[in-house]
PDB file of N, CA and C in Angstrom:
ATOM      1  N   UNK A   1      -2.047  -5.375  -8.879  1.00  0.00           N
ATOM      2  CA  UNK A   1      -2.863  -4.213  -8.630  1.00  0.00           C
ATOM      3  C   UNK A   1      -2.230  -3.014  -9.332  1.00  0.00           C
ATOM      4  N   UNK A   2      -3.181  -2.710  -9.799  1.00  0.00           N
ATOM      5  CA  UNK A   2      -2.681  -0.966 -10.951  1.00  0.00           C
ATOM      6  C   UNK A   2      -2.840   0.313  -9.472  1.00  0.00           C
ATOM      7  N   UNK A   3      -1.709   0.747  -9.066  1.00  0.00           N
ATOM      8  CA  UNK A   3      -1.448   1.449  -7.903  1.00  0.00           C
ATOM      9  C   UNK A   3      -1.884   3.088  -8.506  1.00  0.00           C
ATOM     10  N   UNK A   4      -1.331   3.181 -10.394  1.00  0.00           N
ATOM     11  CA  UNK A   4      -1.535   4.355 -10.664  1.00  0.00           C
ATOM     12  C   UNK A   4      -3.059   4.771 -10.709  1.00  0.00           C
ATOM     13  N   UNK A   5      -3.826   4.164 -11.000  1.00  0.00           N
ATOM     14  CA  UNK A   5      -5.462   4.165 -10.716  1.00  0.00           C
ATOM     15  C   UNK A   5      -6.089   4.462  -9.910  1.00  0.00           C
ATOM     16  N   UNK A   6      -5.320   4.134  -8.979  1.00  0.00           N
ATOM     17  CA  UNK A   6      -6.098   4.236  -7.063  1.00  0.00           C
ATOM     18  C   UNK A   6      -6.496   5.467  -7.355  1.00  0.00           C
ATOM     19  N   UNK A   7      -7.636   5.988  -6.484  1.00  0.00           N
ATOM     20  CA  UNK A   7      -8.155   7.068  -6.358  1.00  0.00           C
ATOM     21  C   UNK A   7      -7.649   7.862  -4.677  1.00  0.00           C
ATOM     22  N   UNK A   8      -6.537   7.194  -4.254  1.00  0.00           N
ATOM     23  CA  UNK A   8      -6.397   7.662  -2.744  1.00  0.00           C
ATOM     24  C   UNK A   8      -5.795   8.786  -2.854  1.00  0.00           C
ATOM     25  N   UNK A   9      -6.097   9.424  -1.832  1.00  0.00           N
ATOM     26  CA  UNK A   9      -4.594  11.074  -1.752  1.00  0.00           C
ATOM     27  C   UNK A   9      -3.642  10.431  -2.233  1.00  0.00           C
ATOM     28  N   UNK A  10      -3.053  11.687  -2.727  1.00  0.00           N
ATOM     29  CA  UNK A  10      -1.434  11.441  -2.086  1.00  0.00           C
ATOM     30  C   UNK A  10      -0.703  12.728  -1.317  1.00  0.00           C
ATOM     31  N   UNK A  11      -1.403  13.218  -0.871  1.00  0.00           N
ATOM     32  CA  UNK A  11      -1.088  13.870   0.672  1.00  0.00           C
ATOM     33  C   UNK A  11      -1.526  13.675   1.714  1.00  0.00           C
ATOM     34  N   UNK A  12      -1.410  14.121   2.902  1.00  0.00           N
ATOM     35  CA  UNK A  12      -1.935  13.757   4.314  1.00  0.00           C
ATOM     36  C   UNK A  12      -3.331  14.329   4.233  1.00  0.00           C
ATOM     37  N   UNK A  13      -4.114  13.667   4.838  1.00  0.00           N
ATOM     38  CA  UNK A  13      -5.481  13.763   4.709  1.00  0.00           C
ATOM     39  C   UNK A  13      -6.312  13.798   6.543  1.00  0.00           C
ATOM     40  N   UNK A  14      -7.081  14.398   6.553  1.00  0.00           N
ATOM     41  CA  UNK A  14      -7.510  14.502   8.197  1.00  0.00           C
ATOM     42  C   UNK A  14      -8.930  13.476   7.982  1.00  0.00           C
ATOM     43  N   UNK A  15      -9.047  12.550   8.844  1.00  0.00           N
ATOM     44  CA  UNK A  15     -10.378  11.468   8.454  1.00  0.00           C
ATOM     45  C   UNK A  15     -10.809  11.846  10.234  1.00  0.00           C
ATOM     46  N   UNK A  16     -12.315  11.461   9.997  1.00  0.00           N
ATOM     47  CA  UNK A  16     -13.113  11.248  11.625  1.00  0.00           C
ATOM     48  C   UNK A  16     -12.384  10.054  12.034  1.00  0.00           C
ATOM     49  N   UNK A  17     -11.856   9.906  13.226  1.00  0.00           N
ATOM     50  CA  UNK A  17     -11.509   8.747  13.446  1.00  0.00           C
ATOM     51  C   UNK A  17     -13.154   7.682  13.605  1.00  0.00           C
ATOM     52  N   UNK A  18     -14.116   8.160  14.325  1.00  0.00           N
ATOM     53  CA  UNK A  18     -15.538   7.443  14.551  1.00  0.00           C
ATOM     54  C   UNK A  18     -15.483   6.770  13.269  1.00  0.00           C
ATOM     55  N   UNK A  19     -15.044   7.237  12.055  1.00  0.00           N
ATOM     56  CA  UNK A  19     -15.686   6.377  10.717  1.00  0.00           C
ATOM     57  C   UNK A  19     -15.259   5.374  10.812  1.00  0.00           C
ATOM     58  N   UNK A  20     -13.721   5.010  10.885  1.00  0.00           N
ATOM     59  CA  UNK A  20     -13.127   3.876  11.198  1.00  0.00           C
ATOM     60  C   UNK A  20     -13.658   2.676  12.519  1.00  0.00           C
ATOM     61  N   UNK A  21     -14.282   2.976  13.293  1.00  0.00           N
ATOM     62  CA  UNK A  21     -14.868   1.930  13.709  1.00  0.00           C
ATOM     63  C   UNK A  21     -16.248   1.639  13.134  1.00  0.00           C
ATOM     64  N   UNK A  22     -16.498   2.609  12.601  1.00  0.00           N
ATOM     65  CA  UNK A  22     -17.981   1.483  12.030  1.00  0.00           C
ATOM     66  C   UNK A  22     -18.079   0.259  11.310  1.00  0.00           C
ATOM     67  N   UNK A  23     -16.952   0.121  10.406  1.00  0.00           N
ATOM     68  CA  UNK A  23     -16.993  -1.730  10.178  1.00  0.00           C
ATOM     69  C   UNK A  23     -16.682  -2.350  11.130  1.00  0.00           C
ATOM     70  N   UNK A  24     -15.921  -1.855  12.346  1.00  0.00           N
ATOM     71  CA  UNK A  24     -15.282  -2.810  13.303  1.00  0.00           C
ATOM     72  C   UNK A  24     -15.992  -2.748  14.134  1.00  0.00           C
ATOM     73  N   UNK A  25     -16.238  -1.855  14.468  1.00  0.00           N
ATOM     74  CA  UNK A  25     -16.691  -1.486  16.376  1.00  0.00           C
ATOM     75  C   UNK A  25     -15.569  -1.314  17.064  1.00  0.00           C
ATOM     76  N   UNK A  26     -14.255  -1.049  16.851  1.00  0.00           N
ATOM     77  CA  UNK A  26     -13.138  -0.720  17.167  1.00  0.00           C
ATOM     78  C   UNK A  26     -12.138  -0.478  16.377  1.00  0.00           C
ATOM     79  N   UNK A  27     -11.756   0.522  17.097  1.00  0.00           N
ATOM     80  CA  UNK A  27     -10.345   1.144  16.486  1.00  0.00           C
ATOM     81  C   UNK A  27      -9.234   0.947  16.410  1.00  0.00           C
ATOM     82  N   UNK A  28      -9.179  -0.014  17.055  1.00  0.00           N
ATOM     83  CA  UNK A  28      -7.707  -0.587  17.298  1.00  0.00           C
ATOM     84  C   UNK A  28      -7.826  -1.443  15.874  1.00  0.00           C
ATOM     85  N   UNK A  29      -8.663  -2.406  15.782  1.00  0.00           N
ATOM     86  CA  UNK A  29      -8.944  -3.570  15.610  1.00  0.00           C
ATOM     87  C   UNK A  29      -8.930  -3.040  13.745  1.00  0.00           C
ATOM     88  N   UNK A  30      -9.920  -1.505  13.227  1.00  0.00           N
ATOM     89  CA  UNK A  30      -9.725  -1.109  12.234  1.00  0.00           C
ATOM     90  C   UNK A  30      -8.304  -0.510  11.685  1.00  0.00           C
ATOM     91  N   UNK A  31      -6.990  -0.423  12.902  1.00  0.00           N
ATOM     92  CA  UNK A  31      -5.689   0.460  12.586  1.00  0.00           C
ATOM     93  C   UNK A  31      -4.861  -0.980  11.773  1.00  0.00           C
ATOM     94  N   UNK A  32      -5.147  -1.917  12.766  1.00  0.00           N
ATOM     95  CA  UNK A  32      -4.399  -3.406  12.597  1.00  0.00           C
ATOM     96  C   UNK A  32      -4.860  -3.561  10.998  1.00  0.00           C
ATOM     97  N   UNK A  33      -5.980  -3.691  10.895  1.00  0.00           N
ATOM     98  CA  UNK A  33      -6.517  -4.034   9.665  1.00  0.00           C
ATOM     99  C   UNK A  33      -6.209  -3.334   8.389  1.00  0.00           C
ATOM    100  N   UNK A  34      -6.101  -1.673   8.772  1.00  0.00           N
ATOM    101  CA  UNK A  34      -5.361  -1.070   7.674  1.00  0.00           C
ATOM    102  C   UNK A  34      -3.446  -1.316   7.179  1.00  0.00           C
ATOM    103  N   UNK A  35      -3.169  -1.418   8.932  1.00  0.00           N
ATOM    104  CA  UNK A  35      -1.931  -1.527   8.669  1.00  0.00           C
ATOM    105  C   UNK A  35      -1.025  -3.121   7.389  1.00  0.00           C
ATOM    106  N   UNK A  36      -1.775  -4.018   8.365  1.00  0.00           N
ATOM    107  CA  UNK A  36      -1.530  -4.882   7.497  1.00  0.00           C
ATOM    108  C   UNK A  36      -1.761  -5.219   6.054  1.00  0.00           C
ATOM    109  N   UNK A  37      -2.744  -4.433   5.364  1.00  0.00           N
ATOM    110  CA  UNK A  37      -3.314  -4.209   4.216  1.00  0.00           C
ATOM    111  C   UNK A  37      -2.123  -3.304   3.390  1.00  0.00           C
ATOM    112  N   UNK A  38      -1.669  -1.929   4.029  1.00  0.00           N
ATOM    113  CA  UNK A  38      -0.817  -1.328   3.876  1.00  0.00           C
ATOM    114  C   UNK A  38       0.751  -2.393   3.599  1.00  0.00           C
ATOM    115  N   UNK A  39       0.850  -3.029   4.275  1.00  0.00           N
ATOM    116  CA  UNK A  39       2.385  -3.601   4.411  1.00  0.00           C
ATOM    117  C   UNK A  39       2.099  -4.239   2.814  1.00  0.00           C
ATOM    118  N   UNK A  40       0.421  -4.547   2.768  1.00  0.00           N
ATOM    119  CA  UNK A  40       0.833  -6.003   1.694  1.00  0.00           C
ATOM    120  C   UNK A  40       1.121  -4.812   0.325  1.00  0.00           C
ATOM    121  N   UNK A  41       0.602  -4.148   0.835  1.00  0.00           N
ATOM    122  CA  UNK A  41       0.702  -3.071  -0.672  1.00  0.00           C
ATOM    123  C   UNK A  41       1.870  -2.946  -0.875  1.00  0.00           C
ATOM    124  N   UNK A  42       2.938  -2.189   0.025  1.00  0.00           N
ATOM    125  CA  UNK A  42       3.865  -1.895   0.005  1.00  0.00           C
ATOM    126  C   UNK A  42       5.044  -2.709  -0.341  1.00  0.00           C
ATOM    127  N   UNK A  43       4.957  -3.997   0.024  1.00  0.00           N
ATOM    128  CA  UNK A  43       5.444  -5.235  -0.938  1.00  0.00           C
ATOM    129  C   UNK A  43       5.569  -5.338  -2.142  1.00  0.00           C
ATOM    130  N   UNK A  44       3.746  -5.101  -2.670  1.00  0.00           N
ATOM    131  CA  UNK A  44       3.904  -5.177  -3.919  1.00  0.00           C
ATOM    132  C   UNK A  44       4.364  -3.973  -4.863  1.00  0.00           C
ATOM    133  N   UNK A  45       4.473  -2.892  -4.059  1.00  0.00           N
ATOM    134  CA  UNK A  45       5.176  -1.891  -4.926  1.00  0.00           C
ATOM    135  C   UNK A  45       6.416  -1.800  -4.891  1.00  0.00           C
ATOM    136  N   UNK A  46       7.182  -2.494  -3.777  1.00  0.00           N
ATOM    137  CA  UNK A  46       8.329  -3.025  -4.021  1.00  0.00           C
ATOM    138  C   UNK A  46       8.764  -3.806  -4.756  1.00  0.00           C
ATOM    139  N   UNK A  47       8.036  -4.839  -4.910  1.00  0.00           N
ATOM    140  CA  UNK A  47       8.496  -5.989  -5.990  1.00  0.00           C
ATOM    141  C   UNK A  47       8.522  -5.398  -7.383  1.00  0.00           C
ATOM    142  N   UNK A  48       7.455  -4.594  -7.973  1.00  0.00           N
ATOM    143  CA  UNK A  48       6.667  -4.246  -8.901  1.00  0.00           C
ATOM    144  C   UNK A  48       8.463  -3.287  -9.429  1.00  0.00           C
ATOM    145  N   UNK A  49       8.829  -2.452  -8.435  1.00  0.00           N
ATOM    146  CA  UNK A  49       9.364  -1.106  -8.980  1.00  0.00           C
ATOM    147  C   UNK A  49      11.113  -2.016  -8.911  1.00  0.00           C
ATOM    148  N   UNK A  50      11.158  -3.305  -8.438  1.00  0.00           N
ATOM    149  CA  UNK A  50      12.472  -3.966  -8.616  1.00  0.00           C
ATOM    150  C   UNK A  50      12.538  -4.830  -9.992  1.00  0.00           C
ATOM    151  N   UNK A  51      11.417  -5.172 -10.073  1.00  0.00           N
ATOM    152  CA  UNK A  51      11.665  -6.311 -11.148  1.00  0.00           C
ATOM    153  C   UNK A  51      12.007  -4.859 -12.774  1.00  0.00           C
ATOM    154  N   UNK A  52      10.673  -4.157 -12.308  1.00  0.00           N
ATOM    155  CA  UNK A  52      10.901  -2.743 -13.386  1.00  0.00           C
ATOM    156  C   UNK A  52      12.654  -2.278 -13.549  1.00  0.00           C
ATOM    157  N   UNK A  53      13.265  -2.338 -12.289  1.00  0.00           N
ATOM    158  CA  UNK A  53      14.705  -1.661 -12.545  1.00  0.00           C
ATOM    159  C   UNK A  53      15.545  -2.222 -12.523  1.00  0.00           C
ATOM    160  N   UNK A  54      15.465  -4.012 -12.847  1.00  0.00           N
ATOM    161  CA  UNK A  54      15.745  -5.295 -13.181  1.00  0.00           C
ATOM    162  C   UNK A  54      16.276  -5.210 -14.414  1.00  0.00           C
ATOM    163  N   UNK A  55      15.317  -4.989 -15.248  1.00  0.00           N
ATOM    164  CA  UNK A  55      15.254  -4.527 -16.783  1.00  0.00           C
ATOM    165  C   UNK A  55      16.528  -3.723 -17.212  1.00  0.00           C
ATOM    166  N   UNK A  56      16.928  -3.069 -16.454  1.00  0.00           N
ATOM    167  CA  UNK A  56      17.762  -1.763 -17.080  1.00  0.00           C
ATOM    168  C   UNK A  56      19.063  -1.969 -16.261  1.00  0.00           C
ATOM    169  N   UNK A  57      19.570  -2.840 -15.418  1.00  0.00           N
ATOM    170  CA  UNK A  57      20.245  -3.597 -15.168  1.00  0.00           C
ATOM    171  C   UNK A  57      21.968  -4.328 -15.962  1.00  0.00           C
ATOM    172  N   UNK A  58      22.833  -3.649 -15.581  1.00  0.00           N
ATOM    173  CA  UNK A  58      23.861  -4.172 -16.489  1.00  0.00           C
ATOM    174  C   UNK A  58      24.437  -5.127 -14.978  1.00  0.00           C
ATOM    175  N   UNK A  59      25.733  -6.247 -15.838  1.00  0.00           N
ATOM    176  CA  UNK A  59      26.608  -6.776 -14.930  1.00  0.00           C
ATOM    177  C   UNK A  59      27.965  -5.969 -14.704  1.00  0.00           C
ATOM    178  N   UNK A  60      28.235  -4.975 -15.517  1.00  0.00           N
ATOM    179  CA  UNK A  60      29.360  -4.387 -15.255  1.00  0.00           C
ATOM    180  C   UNK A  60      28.701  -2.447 -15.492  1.00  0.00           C
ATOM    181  N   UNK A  61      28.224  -2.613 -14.104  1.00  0.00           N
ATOM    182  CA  UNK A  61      28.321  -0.986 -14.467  1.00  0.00           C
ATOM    183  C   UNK A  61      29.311  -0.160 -14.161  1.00  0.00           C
ATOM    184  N   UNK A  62      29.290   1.254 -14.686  1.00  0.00           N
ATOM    185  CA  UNK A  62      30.668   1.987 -14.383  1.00  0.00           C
ATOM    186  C   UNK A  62      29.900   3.371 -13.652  1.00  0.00           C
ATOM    187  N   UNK A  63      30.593   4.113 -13.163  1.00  0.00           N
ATOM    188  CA  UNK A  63      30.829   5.524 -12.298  1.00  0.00           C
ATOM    189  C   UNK A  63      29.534   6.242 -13.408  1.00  0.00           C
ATOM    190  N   UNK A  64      30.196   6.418 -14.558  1.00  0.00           N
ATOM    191  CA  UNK A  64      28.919   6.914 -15.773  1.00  0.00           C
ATOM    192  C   UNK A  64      27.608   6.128 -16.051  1.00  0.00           C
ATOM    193  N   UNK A  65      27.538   4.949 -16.317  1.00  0.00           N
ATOM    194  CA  UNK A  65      26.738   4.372 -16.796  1.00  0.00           C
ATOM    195  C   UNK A  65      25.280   4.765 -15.758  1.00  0.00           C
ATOM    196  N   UNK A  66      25.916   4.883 -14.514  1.00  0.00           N
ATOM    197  CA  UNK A  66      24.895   5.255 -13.258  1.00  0.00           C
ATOM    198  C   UNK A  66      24.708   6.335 -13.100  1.00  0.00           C
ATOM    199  N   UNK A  67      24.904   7.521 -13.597  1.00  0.00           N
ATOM    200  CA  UNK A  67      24.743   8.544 -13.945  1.00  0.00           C
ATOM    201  C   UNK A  67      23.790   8.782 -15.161  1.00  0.00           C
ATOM    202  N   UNK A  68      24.014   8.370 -15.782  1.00  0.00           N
ATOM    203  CA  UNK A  68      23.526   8.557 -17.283  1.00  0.00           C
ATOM    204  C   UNK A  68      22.222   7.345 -17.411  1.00  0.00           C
ATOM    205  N   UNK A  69      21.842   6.263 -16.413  1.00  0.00           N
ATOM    206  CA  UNK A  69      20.722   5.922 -16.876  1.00  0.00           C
ATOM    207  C   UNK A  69      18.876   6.826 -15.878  1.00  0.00           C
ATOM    208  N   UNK A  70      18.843   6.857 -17.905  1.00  0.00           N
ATOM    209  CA  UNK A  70      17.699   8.207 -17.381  1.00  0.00           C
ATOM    210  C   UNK A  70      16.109   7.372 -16.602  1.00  0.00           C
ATOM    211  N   UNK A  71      16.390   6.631 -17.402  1.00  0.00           N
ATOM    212  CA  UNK A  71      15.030   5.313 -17.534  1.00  0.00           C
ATOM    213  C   UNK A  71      14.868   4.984 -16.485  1.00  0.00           C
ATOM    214  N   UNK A  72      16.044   4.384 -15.098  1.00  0.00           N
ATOM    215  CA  UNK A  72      15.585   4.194 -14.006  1.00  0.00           C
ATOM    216  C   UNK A  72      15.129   5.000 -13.357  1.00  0.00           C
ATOM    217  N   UNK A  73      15.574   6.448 -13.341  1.00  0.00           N
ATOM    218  CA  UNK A  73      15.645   7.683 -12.602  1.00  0.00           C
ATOM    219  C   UNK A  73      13.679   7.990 -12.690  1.00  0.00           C
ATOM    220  N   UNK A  74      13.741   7.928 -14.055  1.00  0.00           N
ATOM    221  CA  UNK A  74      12.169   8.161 -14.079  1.00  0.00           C
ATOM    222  C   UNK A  74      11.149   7.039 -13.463  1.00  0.00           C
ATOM    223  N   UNK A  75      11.259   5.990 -13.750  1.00  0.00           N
ATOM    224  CA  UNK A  75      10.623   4.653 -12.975  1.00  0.00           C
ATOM    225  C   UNK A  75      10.368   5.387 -11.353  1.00  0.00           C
ATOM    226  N   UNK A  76      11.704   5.700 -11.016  1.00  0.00           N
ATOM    227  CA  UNK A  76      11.842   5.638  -9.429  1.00  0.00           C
ATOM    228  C   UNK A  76      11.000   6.899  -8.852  1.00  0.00           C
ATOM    229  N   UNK A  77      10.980   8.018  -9.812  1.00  0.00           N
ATOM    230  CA  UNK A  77       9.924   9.137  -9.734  1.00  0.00           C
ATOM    231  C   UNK A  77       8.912   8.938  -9.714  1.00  0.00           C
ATOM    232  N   UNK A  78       8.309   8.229 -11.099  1.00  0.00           N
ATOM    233  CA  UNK A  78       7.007   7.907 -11.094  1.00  0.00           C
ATOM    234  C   UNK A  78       6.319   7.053  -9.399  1.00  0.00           C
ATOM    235  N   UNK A  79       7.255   6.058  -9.171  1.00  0.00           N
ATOM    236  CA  UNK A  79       6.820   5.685  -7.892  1.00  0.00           C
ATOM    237  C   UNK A  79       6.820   6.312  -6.671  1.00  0.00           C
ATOM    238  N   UNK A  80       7.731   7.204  -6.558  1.00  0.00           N
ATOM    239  CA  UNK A  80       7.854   8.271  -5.470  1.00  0.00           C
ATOM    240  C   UNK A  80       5.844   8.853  -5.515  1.00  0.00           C
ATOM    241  N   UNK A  81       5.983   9.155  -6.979  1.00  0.00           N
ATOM    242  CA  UNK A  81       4.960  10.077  -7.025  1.00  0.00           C
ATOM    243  C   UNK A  81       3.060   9.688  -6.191  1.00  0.00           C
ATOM    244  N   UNK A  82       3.499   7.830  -7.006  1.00  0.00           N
ATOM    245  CA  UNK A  82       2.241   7.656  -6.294  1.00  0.00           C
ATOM    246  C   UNK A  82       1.868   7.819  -4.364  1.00  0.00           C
ATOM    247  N   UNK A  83       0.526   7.519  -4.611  1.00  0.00           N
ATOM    248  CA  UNK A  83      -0.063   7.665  -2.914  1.00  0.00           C
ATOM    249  C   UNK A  83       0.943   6.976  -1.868  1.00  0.00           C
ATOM    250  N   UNK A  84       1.182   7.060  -0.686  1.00  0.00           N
ATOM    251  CA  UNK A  84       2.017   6.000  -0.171  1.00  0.00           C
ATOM    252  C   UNK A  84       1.177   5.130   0.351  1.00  0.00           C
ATOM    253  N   UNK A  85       1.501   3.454   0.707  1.00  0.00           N
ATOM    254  CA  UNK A  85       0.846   2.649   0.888  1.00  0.00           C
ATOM    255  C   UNK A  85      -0.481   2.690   2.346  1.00  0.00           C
ATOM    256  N   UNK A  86       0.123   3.555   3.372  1.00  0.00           N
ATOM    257  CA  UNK A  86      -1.014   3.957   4.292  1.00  0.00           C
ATOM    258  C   UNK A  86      -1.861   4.605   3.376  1.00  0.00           C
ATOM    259  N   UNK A  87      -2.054   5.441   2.450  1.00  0.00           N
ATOM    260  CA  UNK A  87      -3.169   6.457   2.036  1.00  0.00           C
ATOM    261  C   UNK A  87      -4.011   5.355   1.135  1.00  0.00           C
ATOM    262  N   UNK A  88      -3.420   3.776   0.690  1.00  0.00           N
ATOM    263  CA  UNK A  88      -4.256   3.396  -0.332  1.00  0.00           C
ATOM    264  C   UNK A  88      -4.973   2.112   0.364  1.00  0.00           C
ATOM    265  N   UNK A  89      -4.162   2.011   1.394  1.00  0.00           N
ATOM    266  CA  UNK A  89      -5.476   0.896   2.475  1.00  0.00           C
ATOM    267  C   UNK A  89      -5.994   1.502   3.557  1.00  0.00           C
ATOM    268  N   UNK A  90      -6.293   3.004   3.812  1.00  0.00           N
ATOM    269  CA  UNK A  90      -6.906   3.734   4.468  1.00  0.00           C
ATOM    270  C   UNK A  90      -7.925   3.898   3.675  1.00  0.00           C
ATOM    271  N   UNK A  91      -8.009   4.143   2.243  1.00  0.00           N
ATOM    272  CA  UNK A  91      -8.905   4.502   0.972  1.00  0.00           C
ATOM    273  C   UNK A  91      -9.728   2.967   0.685  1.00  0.00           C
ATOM    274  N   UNK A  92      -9.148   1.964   0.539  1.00  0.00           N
ATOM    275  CA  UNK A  92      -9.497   1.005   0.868  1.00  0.00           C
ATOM    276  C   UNK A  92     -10.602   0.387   1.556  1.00  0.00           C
ATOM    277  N   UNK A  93      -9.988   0.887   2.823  1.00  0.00           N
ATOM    278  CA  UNK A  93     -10.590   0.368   3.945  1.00  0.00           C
ATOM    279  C   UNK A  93     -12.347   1.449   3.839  1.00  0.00           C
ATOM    280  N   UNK A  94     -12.352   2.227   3.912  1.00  0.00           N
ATOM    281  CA  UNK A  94     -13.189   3.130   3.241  1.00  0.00           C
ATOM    282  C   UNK A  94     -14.325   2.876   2.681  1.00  0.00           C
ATOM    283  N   UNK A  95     -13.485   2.501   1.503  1.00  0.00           N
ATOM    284  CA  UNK A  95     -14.590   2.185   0.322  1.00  0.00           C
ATOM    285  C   UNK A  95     -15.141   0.596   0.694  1.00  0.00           C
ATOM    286  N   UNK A  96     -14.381  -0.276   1.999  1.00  0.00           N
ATOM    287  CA  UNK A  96     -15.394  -1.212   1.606  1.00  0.00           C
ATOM    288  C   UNK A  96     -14.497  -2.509   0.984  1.00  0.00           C
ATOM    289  N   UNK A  97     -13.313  -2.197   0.322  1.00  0.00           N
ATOM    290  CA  UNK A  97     -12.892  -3.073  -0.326  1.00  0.00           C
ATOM    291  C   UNK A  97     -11.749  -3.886   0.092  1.00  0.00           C
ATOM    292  N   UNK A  98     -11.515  -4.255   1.566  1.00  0.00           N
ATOM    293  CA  UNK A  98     -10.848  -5.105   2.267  1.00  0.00           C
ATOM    294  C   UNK A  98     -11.477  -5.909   2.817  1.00  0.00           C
ATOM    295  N   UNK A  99     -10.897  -7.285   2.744  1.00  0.00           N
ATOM    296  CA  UNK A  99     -11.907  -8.134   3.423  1.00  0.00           C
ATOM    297  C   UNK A  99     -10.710  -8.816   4.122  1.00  0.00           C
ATOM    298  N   UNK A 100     -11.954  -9.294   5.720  1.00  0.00           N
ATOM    299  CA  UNK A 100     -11.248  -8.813   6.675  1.00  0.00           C
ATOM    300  C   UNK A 100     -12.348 -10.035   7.674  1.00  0.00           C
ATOM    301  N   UNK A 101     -11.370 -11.005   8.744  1.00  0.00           N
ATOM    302  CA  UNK A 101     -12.427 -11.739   9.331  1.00  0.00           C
ATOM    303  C   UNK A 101     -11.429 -12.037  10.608  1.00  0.00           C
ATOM    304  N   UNK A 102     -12.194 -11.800  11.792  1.00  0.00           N
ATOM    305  CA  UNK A 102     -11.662 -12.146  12.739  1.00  0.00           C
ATOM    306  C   UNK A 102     -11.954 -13.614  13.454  1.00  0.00           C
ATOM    307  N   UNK A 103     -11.284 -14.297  13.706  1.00  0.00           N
ATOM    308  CA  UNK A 103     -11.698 -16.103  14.339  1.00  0.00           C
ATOM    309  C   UNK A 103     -11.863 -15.995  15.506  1.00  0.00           C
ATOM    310  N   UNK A 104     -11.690 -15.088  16.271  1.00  0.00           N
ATOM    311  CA  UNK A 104     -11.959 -14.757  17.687  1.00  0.00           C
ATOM    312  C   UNK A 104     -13.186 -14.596  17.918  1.00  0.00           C
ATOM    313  N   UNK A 105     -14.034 -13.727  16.974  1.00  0.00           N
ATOM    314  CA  UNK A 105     -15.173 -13.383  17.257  1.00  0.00           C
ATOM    315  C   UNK A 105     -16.166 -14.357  16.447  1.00  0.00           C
ATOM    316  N   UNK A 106     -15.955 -14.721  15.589  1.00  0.00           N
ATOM    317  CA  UNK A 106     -16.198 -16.153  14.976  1.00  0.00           C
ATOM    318  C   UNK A 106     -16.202 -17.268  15.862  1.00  0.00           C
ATOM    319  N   UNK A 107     -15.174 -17.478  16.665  1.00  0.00           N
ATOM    320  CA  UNK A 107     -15.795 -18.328  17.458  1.00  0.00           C
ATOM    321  C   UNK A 107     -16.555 -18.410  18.681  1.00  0.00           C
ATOM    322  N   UNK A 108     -16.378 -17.061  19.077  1.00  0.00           N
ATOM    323  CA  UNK A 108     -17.292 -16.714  20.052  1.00  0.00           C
ATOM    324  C   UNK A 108     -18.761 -16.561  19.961  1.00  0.00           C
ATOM    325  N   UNK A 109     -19.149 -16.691  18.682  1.00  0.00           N
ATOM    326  CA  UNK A 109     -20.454 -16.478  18.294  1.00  0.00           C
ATOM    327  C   UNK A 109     -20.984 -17.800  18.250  1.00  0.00           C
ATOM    328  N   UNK A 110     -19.700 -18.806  17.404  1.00  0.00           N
ATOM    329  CA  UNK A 110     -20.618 -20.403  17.420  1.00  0.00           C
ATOM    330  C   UNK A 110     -20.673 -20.946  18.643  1.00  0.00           C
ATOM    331  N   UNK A 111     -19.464 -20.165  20.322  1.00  0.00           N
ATOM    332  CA  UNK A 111     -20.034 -20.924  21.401  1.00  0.00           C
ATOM    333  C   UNK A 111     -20.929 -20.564  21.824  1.00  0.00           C
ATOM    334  N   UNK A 112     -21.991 -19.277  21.716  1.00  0.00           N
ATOM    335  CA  UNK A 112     -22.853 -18.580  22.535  1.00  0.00           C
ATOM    336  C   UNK A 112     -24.282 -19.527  21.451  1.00  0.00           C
TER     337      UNK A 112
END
């Protein structure tokens, strides 16, 4: 996923909470759903911004060498900079573009 693209804030944002249950019919049930969406993001911008500072990576670094590399410093900015992972599965969740199925209520429908 291209994270720099997202169209989410990246500041704190005030939402109706009511909007959030309209895919669900609950709020709880829509927080769970963002949250976990959120974690998976946040994974992958972890992985994404390690393997990136992987690259630039010596086996013997020194007191200077960690000082003086500029390349990671900027990587680690640029990621600071984007949305944080709540603002891009809140945006997400939003637009529609999480998919999302509960087996509880799934099966409560095929016993009725």
């Amino acid at each position: 996923m291209d994270f720099k693209k997202t169209k989410a804030p990246t500041d704190t944002t005030t939402f109706n909470v009511m909007d959030f249950c309209k895919e669900t019919g609950n709020i709880y049930e829509s927080v769970v759903i963002m949250s976990k969406r959120a974690n998976q993001i946040g994974a992958e911008m972890k992985d994404e911004l390690i393997q990136k500072l992987r690259e630039f990576a010596t086996s013997n670094e020194t007191l200077e060498e960690t000082f003086e590399n500029h390349e990671q410093i900027e990587i680690s900015r640029r990621y600071e900079r984007l949305p944080k992972p709540t603002l891009i599965a809140t945006k997400e969740f939003q637009d529609g573009n999480i998919y999302f199925r509960n087996p509880e209520k799934e099966k409560n429908r095929l016993d009725d």
